[in-house]
Protein backbone atom coordinates (compact mmCIF):
# COMPACT_ATOMS: atom_id res chain seq x y z
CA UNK A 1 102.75 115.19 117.47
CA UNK A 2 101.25 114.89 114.03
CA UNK A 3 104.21 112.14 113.32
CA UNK A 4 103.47 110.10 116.16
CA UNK A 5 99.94 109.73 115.39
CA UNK A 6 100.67 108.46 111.80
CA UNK A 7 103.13 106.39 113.13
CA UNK A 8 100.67 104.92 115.53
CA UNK A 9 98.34 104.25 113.19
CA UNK A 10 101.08 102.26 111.32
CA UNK A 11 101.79 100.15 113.81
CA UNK A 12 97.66 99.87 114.46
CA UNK A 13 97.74 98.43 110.88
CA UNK A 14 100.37 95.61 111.06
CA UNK A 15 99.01 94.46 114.78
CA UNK A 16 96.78 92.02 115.83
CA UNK A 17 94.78 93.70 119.28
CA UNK A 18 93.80 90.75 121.54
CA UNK A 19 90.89 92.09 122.22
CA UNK A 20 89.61 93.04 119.13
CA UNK A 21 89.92 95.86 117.03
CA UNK A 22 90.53 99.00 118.19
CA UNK A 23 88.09 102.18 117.53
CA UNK A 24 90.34 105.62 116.78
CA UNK A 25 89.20 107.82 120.23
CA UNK A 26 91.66 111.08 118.57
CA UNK A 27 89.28 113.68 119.54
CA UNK A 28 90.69 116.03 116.48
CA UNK A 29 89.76 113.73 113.54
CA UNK A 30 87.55 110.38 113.53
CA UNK A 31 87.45 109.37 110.26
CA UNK A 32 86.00 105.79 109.61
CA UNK A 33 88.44 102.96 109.37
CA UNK A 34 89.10 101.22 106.53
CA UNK A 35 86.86 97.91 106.06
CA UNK A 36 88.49 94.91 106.50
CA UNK A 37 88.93 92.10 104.01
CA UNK A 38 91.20 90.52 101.35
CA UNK A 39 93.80 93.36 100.40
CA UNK A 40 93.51 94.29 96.89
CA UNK A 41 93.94 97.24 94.68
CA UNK A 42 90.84 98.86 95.78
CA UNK A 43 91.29 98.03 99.43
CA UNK A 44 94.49 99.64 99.42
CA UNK A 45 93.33 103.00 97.88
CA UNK A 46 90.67 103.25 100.28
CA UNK A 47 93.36 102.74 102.91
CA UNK A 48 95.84 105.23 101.50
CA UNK A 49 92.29 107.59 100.94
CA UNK A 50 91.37 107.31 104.57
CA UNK A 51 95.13 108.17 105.66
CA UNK A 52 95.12 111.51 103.59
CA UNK A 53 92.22 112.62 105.39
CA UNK A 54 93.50 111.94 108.86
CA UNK A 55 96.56 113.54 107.48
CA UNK A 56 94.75 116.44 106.53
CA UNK A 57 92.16 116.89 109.85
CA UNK A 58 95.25 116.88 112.25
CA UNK A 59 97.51 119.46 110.02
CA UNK A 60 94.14 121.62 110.15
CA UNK A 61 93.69 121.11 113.72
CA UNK A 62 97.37 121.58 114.13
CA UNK A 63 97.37 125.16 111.99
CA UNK A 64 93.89 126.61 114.01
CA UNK A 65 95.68 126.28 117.12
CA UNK A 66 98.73 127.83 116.03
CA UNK A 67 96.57 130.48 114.32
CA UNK A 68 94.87 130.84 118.12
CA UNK A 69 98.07 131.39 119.60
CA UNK A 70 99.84 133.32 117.36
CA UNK A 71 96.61 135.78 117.60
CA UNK A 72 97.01 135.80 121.08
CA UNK A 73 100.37 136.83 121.23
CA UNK A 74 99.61 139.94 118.78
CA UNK A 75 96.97 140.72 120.78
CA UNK A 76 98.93 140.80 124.18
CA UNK A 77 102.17 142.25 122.75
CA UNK A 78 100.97 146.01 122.66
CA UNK A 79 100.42 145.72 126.17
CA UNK A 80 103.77 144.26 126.70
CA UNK A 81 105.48 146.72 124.99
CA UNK A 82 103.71 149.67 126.90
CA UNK A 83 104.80 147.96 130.33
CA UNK A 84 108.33 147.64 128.92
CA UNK A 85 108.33 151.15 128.08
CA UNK A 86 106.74 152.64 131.42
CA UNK A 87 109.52 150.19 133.63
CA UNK A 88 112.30 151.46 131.64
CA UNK A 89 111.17 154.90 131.79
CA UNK A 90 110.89 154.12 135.84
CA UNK A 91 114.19 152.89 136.04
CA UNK A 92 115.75 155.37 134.17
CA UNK A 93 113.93 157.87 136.18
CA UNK A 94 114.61 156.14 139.73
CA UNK A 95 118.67 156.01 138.67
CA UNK A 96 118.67 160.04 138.03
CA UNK A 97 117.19 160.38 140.82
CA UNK A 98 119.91 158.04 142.84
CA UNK A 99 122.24 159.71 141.29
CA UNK A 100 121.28 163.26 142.29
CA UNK A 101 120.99 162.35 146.01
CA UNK A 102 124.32 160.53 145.83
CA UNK A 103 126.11 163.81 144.49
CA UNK A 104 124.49 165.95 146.21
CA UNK A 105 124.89 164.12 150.10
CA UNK A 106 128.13 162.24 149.33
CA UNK A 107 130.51 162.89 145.99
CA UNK A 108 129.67 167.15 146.54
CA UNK A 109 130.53 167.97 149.93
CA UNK A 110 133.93 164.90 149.52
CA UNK A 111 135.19 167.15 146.41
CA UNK A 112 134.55 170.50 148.29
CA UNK A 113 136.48 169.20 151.86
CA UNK A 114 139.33 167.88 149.22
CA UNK A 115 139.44 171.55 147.76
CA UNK A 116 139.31 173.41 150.92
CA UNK A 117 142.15 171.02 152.77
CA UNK A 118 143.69 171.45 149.25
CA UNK A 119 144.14 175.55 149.63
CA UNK A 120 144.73 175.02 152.69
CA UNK A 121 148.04 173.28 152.42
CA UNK A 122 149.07 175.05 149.60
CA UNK A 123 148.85 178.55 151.90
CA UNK A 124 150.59 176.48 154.43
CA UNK A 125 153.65 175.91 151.71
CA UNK A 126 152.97 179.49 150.54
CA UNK A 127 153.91 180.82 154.46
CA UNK A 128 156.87 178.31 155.25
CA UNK A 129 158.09 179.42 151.74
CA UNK A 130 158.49 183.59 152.51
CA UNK A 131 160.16 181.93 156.24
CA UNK A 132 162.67 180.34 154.07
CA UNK A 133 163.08 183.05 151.49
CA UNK A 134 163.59 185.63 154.84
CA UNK A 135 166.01 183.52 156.22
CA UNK A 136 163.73 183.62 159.90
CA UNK A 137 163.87 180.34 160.32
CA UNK A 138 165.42 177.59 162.48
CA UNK A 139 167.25 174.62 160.51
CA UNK A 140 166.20 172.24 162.49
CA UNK A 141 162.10 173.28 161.12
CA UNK A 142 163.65 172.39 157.09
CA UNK A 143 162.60 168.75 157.27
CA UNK A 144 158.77 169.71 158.20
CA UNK A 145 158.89 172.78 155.42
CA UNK A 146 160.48 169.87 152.91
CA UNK A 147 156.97 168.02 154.52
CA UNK A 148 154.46 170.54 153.94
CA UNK A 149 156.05 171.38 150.16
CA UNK A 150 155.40 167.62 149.29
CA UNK A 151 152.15 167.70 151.04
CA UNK A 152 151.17 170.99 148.74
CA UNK A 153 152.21 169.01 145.45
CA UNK A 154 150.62 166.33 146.23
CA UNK A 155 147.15 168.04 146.71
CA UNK A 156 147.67 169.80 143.76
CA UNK A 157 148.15 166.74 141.81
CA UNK A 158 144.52 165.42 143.24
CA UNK A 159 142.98 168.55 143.01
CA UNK A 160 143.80 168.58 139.39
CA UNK A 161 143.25 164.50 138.98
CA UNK A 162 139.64 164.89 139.78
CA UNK A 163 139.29 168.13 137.51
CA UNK A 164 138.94 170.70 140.46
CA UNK A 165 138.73 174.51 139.52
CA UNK A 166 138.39 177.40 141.50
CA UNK A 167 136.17 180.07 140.55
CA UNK A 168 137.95 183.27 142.06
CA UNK A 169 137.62 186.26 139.71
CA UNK A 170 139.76 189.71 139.75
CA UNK A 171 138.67 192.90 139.84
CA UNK A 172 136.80 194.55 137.16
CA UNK A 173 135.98 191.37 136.02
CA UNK A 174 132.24 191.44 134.15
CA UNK A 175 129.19 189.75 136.48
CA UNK A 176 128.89 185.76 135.69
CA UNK A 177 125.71 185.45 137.62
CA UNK A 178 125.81 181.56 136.54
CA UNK A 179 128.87 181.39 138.92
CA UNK A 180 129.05 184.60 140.70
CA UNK A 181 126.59 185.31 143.93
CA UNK A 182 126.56 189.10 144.84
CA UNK A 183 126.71 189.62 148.87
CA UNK A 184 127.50 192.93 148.69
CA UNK A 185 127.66 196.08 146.58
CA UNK A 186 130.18 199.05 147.28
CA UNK A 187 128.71 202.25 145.51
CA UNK A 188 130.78 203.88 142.93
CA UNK A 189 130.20 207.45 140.84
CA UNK A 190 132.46 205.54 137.69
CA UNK A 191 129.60 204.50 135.74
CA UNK A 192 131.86 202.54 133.62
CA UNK A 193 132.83 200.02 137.13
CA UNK A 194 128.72 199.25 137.35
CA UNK A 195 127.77 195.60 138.09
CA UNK A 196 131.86 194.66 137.66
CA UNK A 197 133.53 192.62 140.23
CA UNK A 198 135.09 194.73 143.33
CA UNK A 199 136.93 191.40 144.77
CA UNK A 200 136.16 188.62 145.33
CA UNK A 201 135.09 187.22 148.70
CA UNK A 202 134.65 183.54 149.26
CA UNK A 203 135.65 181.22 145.94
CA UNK A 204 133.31 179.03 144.27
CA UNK A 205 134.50 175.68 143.06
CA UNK A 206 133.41 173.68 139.82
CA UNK A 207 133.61 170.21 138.98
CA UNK A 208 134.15 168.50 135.37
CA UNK A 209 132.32 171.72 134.15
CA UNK A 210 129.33 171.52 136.63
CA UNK A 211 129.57 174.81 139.25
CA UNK A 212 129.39 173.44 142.66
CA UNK A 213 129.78 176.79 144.80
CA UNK A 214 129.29 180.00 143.33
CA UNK A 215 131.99 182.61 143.68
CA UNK A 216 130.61 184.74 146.55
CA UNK A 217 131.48 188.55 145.48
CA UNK A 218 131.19 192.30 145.94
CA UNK A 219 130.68 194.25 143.00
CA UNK A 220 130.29 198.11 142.35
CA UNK A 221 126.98 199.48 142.48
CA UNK A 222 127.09 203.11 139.96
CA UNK A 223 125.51 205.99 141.65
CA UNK A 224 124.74 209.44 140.71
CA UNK A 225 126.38 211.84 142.64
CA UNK A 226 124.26 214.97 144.19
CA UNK A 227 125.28 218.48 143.36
């Protein structure tokens, strides 16, 4: 801006108006123009005088607004900031959320039905195997127990691939109640079997270290004996 108003004025100084001389109308700075006349030394220094000071009235004008703005802008950017903050601790918020409901309705009861249909098979493989180590079986059935031994190692391979484990502890094991859920107690005068597992009932299942299903168990309950 500032040099197309000097250059302006240039151009104002080597051209003839029509019309007449033009009056300076820049709202900024109105200095007084330079009287007209023979140019001489004095002439000119008045010129070059006049110049610095419309120089110097539009770089002033020029800095006050940028001061304005630049003000402005430090006073709005707290606010700013604060908004930023508060969306991105919505969003973050509003994703855990998304998440949770997405686990808990879709990816938790997918990995469960993949475990169950998992054990499933592998029982499956576990009964046509004692067939074929008895010897009670027709020939003919060997292609569908070579089937269901493929279809057992395969589900094993997913089960494992998506980091599947069972939570199925033995007897006498110590009370995990982060994984275990009592359902029943079977009373016991061994004081050193109280609160250990009796067997378990229904496994749990955990996933990438999270417990989906507690272990559902019976454990031995200690109690004193009446003489």
């Amino acid at each position: 801006m500032l040099g197309r108003i000097i250059s302006d004025r240039h151009a104002g100084e080597n051209e003839v108006p029509r019309d007449g001389p033009r009056e300076c109308r820049d709202d900024r700075a109105n200095p007084v123009a330079p009287p007209s006349g023979p140019a001489d030394a004095s002439s000119n220094e008045k010129k070059r005088h006049w110049l610095t000071e419309f120089i110097l009235a539009a770089l002033d004008e020029q800095t006050a607004q940028i001061k304005a703005a630049l003000m402005e802008v430090s006073n709005r950017s707290p606010d700013a900031e604060a908004c930023l903050r508060i969306v991105a601790e919505c969003q973050k918020e509003a994703a855990a959320f998304g998440n949770h409901v997405l686990e808990r309705h879709a990816l938790h009861p997918s990995l469960e039905t993949v475990d169950f249909l998992a054990v499933s098979i592998r029982q499956l493989h576990e009964q046509a195997a004692s067939l074929v180590a008895g010897q009670t079986h027709c020939p003919l059935f060997q292609p569908l127990l070579d089937s269901i031994a493929e279809a057992a190692k395969m589900a094993q391979a997913k089960r494992e691939y998506l980091d599947l484990e069972a939570i199925c502890p033995q007897p006498l094991d110590d009370l995990d109640p982060a994984k275990h859920e009592i359902r029943q107690a079977i009373q016991t005068d061994d004081a050193g079997k109280h609160r250990k597992v009796e067997r378990t009932l229904v496994p749990g299942l955990i996933y990438r270290g999270t417990v989906l299903r507690q272990a559902q168990i019976s454990i031995y309950r200690h109690a004193e004996q009446a003489n």
